[in-house]
N, C-alpha and C. Protein backbone atom coordinates (compact mmCIF):
# COMPACT_ATOMS: atom_id res chain seq x y z
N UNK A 1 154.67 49.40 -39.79
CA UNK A 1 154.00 48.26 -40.41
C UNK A 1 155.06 47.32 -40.98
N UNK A 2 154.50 46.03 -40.25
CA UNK A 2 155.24 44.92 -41.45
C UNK A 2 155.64 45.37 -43.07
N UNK A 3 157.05 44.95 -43.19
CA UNK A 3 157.00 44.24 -44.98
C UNK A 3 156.01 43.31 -45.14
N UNK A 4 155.67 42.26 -44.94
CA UNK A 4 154.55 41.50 -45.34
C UNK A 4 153.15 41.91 -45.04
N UNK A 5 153.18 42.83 -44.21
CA UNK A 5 151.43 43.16 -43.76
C UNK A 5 151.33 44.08 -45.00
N UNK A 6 152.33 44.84 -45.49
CA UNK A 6 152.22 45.86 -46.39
C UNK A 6 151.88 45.17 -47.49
N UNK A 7 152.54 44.01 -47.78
CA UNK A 7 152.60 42.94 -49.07
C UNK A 7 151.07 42.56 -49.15
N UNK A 8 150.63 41.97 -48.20
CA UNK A 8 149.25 41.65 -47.94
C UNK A 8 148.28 42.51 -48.58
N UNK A 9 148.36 43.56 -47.93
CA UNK A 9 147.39 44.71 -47.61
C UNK A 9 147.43 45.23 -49.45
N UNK A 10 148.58 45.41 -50.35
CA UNK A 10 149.12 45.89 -51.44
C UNK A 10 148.57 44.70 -52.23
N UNK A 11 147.80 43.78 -52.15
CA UNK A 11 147.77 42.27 -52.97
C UNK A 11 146.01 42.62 -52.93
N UNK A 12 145.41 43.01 -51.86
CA UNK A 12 144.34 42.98 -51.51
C UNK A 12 143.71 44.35 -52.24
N UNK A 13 144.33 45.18 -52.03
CA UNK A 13 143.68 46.34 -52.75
C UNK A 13 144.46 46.45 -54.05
N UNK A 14 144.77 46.07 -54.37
CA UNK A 14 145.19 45.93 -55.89
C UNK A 14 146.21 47.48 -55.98
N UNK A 15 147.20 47.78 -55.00
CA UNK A 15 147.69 48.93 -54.96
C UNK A 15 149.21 48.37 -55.63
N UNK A 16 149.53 49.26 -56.83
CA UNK A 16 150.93 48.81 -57.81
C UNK A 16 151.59 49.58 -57.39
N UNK A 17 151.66 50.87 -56.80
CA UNK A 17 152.62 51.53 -56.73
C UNK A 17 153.33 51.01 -55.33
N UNK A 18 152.62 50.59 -54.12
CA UNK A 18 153.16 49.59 -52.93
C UNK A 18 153.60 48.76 -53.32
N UNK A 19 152.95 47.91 -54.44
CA UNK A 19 153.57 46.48 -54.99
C UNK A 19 155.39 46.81 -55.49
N UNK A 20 155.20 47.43 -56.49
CA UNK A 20 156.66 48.39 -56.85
C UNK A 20 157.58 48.35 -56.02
N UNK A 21 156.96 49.15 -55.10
CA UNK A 21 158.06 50.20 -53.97
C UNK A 21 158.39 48.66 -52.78
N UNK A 22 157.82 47.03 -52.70
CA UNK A 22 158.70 47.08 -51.82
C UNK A 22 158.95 45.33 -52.47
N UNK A 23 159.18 45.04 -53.70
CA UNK A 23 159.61 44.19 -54.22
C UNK A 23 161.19 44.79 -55.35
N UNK A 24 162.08 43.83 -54.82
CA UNK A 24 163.20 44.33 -55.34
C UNK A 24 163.32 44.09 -57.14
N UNK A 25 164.18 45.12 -57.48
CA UNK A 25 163.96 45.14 -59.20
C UNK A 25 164.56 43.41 -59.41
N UNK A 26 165.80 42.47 -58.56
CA UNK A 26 165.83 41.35 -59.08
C UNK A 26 164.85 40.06 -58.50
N UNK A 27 163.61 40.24 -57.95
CA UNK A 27 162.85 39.49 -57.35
C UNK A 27 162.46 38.61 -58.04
N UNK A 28 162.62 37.29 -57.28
CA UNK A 28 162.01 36.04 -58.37
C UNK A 28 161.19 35.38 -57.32
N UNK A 29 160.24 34.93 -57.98
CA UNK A 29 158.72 34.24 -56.97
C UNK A 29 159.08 32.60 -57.82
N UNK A 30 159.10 31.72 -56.83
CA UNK A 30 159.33 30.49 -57.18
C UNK A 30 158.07 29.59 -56.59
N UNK A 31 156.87 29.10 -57.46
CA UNK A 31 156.07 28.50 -57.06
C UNK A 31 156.77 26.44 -57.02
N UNK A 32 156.63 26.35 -56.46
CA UNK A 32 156.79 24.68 -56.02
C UNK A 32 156.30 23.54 -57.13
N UNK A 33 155.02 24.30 -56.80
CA UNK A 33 153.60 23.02 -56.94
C UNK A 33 153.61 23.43 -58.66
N UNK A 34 154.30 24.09 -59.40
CA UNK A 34 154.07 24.01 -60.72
C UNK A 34 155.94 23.89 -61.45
N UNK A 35 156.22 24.70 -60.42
CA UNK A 35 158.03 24.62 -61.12
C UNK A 35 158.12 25.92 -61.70
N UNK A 36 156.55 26.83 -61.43
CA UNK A 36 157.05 28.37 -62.68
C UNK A 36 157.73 28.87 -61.64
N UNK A 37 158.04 30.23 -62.39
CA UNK A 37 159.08 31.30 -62.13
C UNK A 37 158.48 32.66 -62.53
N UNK A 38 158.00 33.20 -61.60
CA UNK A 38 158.14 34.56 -61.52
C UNK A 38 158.63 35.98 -61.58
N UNK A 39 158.95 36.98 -62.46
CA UNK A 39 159.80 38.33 -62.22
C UNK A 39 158.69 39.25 -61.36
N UNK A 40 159.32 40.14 -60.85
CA UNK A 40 158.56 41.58 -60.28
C UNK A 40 157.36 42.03 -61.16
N UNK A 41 157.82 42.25 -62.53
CA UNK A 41 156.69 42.59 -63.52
C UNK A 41 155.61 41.60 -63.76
N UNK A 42 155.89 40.02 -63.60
CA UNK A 42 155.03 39.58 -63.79
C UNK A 42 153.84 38.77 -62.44
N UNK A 43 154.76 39.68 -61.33
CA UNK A 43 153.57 39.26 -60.38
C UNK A 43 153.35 40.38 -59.93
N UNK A 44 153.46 41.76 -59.82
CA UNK A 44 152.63 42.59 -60.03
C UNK A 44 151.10 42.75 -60.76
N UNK A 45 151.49 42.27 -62.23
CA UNK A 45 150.73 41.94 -63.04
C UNK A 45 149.42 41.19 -62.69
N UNK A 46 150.06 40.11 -62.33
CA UNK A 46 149.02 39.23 -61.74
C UNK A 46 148.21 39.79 -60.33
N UNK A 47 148.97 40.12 -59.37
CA UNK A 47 148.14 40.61 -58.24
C UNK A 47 147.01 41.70 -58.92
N UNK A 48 147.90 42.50 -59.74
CA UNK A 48 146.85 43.53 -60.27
C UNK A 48 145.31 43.24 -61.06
N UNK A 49 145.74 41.76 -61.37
CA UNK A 49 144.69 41.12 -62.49
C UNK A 49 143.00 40.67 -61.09
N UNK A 50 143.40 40.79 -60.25
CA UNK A 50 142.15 40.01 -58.90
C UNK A 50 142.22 39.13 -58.94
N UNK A 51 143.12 38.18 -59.20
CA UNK A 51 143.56 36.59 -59.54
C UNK A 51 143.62 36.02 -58.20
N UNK A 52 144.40 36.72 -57.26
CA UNK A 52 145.33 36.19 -55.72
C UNK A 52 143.87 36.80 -55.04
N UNK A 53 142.96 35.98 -54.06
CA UNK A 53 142.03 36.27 -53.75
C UNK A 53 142.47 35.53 -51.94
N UNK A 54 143.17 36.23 -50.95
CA UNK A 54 143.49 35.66 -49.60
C UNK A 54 142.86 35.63 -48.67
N UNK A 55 142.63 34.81 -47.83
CA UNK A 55 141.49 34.95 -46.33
C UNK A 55 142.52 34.53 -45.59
N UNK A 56 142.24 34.91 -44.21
CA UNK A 56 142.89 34.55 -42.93
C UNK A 56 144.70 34.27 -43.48
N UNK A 57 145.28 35.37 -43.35
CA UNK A 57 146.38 35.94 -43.53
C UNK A 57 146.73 35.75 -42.02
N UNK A 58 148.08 34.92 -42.00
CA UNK A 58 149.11 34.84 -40.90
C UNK A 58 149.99 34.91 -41.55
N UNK A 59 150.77 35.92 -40.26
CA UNK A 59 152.15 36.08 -40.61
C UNK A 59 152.76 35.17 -39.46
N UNK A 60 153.23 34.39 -40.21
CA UNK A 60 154.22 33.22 -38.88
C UNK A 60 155.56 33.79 -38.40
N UNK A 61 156.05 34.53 -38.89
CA UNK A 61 157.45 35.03 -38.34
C UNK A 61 157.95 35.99 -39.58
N UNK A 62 158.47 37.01 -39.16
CA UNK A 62 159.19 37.95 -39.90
C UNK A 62 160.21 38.71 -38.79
N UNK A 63 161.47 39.22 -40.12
CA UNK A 63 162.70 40.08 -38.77
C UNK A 63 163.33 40.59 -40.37
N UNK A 64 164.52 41.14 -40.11
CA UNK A 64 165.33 41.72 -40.89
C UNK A 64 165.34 41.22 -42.56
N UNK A 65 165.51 40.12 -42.30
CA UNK A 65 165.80 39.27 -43.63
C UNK A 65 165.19 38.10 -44.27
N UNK A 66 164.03 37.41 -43.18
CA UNK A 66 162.60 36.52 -43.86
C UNK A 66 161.78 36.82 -43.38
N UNK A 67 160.97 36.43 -44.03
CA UNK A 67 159.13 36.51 -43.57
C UNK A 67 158.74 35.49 -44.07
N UNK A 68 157.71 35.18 -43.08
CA UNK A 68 157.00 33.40 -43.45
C UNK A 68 155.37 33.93 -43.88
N UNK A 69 154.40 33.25 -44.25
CA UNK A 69 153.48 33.95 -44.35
C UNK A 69 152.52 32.89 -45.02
N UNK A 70 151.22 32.28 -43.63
CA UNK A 70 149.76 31.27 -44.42
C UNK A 70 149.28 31.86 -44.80
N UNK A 71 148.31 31.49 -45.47
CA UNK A 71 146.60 32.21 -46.11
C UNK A 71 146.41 30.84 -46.71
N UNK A 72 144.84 31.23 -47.02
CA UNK A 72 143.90 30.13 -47.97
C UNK A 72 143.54 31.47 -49.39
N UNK A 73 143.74 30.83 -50.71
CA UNK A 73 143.82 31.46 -51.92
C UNK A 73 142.67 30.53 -52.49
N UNK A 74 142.22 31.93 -52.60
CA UNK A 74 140.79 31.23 -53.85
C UNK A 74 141.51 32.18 -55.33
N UNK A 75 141.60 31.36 -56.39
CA UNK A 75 141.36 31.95 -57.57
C UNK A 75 140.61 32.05 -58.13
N UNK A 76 139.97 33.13 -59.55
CA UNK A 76 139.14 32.83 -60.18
C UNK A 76 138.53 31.94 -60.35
N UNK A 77 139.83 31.11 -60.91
CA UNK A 77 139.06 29.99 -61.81
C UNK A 77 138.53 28.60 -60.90
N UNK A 78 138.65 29.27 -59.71
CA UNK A 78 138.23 28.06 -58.42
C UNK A 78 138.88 27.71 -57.80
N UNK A 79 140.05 27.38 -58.08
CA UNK A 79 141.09 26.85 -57.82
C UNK A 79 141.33 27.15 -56.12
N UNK A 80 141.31 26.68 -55.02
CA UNK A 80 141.31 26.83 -53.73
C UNK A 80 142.23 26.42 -52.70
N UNK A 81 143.46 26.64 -52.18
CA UNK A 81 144.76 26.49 -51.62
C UNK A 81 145.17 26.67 -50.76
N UNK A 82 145.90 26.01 -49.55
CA UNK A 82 146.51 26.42 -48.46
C UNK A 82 147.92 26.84 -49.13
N UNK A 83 148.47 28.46 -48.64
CA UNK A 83 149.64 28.45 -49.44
C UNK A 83 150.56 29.23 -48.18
N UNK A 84 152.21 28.11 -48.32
CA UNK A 84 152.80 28.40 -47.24
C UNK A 84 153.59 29.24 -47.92
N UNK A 85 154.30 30.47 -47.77
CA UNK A 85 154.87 31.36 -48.18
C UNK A 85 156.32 31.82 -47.55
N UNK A 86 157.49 31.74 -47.79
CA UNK A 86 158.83 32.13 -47.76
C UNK A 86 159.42 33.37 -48.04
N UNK A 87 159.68 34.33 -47.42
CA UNK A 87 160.01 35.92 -48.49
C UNK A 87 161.57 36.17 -47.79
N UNK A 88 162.52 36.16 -48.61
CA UNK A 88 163.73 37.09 -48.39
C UNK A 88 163.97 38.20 -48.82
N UNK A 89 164.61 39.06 -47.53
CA UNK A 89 164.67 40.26 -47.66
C UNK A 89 165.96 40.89 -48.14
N UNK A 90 166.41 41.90 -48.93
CA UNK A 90 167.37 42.70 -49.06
C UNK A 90 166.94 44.16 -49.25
N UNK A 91 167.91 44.78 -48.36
CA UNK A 91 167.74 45.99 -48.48
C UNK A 91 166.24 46.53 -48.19
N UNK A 92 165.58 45.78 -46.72
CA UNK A 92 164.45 46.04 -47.07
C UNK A 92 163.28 46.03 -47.91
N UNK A 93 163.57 45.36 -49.14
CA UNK A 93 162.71 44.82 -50.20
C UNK A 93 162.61 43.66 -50.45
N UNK A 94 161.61 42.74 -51.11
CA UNK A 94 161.43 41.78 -51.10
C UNK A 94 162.17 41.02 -52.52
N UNK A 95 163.51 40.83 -52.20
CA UNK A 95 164.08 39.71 -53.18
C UNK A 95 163.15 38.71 -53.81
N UNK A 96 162.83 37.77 -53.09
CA UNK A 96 162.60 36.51 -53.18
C UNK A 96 161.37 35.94 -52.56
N UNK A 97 160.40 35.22 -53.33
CA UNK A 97 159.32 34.28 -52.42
C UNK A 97 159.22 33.13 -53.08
N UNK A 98 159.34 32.48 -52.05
CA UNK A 98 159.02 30.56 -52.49
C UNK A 98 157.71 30.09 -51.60
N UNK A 99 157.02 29.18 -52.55
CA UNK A 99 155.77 28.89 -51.75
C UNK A 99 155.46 27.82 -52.03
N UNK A 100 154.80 26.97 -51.26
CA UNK A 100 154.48 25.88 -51.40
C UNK A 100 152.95 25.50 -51.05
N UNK A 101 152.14 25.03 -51.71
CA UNK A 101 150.59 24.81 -51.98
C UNK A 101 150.03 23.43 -51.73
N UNK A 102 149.01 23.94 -50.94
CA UNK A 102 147.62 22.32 -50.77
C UNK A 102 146.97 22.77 -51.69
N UNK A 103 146.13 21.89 -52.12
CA UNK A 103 144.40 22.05 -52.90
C UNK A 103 143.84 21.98 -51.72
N UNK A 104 142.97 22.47 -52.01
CA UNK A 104 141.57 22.13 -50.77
C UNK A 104 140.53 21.72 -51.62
N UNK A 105 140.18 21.17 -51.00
CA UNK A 105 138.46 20.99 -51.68
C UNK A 105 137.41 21.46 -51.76
C-alpha cells in the first residue's frame, strides 16, 4: 500500500496510531490559503477531531520522495474545498505537506 493511500485511509477512520507511525517526528503541514503551520501533534489532533471530512481522493503521483494528492474537504463548520496536496518523504515518513485550497460553493 501507498504512503498516501495509508494517509488517506488513517484520516478517514480516525486511526492515530497509523497517523503516528507514518508522519515524521519533524513534520510540518504548511497550509497556503491561511499562512498556518502545522506540527505532527497538532494534525493528528485535528484528523482525530472528524474535522478533515474527504470525497473522491486522487492520488496524482507518488515514488520514493513526493506524493501529490486531490480531494474535495467538507468541514464541520461547512466550509467546502478543492485541496491540492504536496507530501515529502524521508525515510519513508511523511516530513512535510503543503497544500493549496479552492472554496467551493
Amino acid at each position: 500500500m501507498l504512503v498516501l493511500e495509508k494517509y488517506i485511509n488513517a484520516i478517514k477512520n480516525k486511526d492515530e496510531t497509523t497517523m503516528n507511525e507514518l508522519l515524521h517526528d519533524d513534520f510540518k503541514f504548511t497550509m497556503h490559503k491561511s499562512g498556518n503551520t502545522l506540527s505532527k501533534n497538532d494534525v493528528i489532533k485535528w484528523a482525530m477531531s472528524g474535522d478533515i471530512n474527504q470525497e473522491k481522493d486522487r492520488i496524482v503521483y507518488e515514488n520514493d520522495e513526493v506524493g501529490v494528492h486531490h480531494s474535495f474537504v467538507t468541514f464541520n463548520d461547512g466550509n467546502k474545498e478543492a485541496v491540492m496536496a504536496v507530501y515529502k518523504y524521508k525515510n519513508g515518513k511523511i516530513i512535510s505537506l503543503e497544500t493549496g485550497a479552492t472554496k467551493l460553493s
